[in-house]
C-alpha atoms as a PDB file:
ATOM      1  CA  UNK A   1     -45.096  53.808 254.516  1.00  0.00           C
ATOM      2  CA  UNK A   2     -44.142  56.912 254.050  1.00  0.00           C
ATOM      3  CA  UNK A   3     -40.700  58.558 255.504  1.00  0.00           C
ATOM      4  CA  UNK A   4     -42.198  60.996 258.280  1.00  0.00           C
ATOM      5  CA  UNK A   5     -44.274  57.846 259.406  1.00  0.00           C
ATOM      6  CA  UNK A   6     -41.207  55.622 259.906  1.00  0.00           C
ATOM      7  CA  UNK A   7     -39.365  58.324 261.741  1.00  0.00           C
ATOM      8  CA  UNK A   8     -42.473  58.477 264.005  1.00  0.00           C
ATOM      9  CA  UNK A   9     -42.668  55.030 264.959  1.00  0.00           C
ATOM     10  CA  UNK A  10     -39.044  55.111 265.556  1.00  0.00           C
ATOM     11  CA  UNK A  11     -39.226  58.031 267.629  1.00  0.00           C
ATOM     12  CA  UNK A  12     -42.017  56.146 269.321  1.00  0.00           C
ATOM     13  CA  UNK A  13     -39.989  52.593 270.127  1.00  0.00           C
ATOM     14  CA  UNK A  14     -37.753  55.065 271.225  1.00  0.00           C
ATOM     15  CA  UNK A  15     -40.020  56.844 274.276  1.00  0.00           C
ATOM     16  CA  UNK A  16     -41.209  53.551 274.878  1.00  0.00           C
ATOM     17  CA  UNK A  17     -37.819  52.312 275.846  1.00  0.00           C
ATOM     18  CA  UNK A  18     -36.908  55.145 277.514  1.00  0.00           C
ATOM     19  CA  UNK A  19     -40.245  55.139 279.466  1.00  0.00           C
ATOM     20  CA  UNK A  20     -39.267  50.885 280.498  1.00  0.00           C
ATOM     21  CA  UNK A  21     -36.246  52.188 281.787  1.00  0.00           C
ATOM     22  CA  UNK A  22     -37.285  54.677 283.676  1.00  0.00           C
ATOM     23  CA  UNK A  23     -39.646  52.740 285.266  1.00  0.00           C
ATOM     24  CA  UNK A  24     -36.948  49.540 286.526  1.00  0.00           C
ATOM     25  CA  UNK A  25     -35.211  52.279 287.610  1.00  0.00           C
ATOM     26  CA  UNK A  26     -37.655  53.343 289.985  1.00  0.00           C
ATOM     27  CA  UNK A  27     -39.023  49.830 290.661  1.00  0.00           C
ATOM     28  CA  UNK A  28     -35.506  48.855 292.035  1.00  0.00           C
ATOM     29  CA  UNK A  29     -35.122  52.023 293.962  1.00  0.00           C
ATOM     30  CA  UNK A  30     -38.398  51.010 295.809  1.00  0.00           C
ATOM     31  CA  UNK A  31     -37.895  47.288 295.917  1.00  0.00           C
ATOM     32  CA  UNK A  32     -34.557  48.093 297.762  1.00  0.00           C
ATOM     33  CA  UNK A  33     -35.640  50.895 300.218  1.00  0.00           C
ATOM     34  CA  UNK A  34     -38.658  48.552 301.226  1.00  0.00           C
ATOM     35  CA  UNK A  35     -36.591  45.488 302.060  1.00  0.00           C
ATOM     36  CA  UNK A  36     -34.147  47.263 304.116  1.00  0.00           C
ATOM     37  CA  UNK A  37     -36.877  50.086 306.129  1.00  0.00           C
ATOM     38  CA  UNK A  38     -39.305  46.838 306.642  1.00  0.00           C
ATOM     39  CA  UNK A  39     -35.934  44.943 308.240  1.00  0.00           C
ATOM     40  CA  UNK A  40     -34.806  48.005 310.268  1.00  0.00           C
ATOM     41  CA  UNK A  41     -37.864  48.407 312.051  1.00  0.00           C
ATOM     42  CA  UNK A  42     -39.098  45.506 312.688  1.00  0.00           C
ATOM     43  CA  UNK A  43     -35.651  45.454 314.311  1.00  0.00           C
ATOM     44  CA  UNK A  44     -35.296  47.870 316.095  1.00  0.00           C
ATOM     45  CA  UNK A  45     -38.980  47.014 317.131  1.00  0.00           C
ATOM     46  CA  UNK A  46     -38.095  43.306 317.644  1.00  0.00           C
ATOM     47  CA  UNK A  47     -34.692  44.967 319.968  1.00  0.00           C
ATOM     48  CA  UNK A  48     -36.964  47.281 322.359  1.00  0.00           C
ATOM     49  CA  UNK A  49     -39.453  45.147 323.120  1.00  0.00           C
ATOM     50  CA  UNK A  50     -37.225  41.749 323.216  1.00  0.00           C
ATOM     51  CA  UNK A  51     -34.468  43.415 324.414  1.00  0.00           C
ATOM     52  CA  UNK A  52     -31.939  41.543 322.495  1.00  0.00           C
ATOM     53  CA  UNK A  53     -29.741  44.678 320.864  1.00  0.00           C
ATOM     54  CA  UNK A  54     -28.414  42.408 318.492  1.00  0.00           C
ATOM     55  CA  UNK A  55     -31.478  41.793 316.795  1.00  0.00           C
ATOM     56  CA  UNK A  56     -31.026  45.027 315.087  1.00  0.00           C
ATOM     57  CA  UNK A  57     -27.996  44.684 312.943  1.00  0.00           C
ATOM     58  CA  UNK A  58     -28.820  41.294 312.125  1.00  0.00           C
ATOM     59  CA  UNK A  59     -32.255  42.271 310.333  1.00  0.00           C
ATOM     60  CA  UNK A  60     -30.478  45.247 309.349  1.00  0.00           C
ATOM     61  CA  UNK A  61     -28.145  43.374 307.280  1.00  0.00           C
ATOM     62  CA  UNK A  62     -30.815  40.768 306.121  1.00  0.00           C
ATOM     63  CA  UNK A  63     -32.613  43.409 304.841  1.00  0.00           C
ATOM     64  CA  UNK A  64     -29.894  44.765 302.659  1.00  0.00           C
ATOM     65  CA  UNK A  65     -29.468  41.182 301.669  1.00  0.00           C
ATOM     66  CA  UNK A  66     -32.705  40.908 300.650  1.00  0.00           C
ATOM     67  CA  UNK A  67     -33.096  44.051 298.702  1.00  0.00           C
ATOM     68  CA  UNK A  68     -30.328  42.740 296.603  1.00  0.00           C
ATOM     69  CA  UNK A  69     -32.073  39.117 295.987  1.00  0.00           C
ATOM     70  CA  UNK A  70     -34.738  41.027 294.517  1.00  0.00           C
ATOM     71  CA  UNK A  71     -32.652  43.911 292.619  1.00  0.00           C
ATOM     72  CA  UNK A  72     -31.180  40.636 290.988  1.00  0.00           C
ATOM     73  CA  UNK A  73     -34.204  39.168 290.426  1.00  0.00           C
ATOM     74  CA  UNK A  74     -35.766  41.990 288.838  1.00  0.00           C
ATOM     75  CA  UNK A  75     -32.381  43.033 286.712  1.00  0.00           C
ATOM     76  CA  UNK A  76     -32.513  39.342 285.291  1.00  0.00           C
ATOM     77  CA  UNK A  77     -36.332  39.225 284.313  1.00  0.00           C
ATOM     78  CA  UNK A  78     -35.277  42.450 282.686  1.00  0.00           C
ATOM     79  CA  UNK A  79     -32.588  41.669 280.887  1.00  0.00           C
ATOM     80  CA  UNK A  80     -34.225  38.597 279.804  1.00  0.00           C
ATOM     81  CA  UNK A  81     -36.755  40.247 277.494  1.00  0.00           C
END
């Protein structure tokens, strides 16, 4: 194998990890948003109609909760590789 070739598979290892970044990046940016905007509005859905106002903060919390769970989740099946 010649020099030019080994620099070129480098370089490609290289965009390929770059590319795997990028992309838990944006999977835990959109694994997080989801949890928590599925939990706010299903309670402040599950507030109006029930009217129980306290419905709200409580889902809004368990959805921050959950976005974490599954930021963890994902960082660890990551990191396991």
């Amino acid at each position: 194998m010649t020099a030019s070739q080994e620099r070129k598979e480098k370089r490609q290892r290289e965009n390929r990890q770059v590319v795997r970044t990028f992309a838990l990046v944006l999977q835990l940016g959109i694994t997080m948003l989801t949890c928590i905007f599925l939990c706010l509005f299903l309670g402040r859905f599950l507030a109006d109609r029930l009217g129980i106002p306290a419905l709200f903060p409580i889902l809004l919390v368990l959805g921050i909760l959950a976005g974490f769970r599954s930021v963890w989740k994902l960082v660890k099946r990551y990191t396991r590789k």
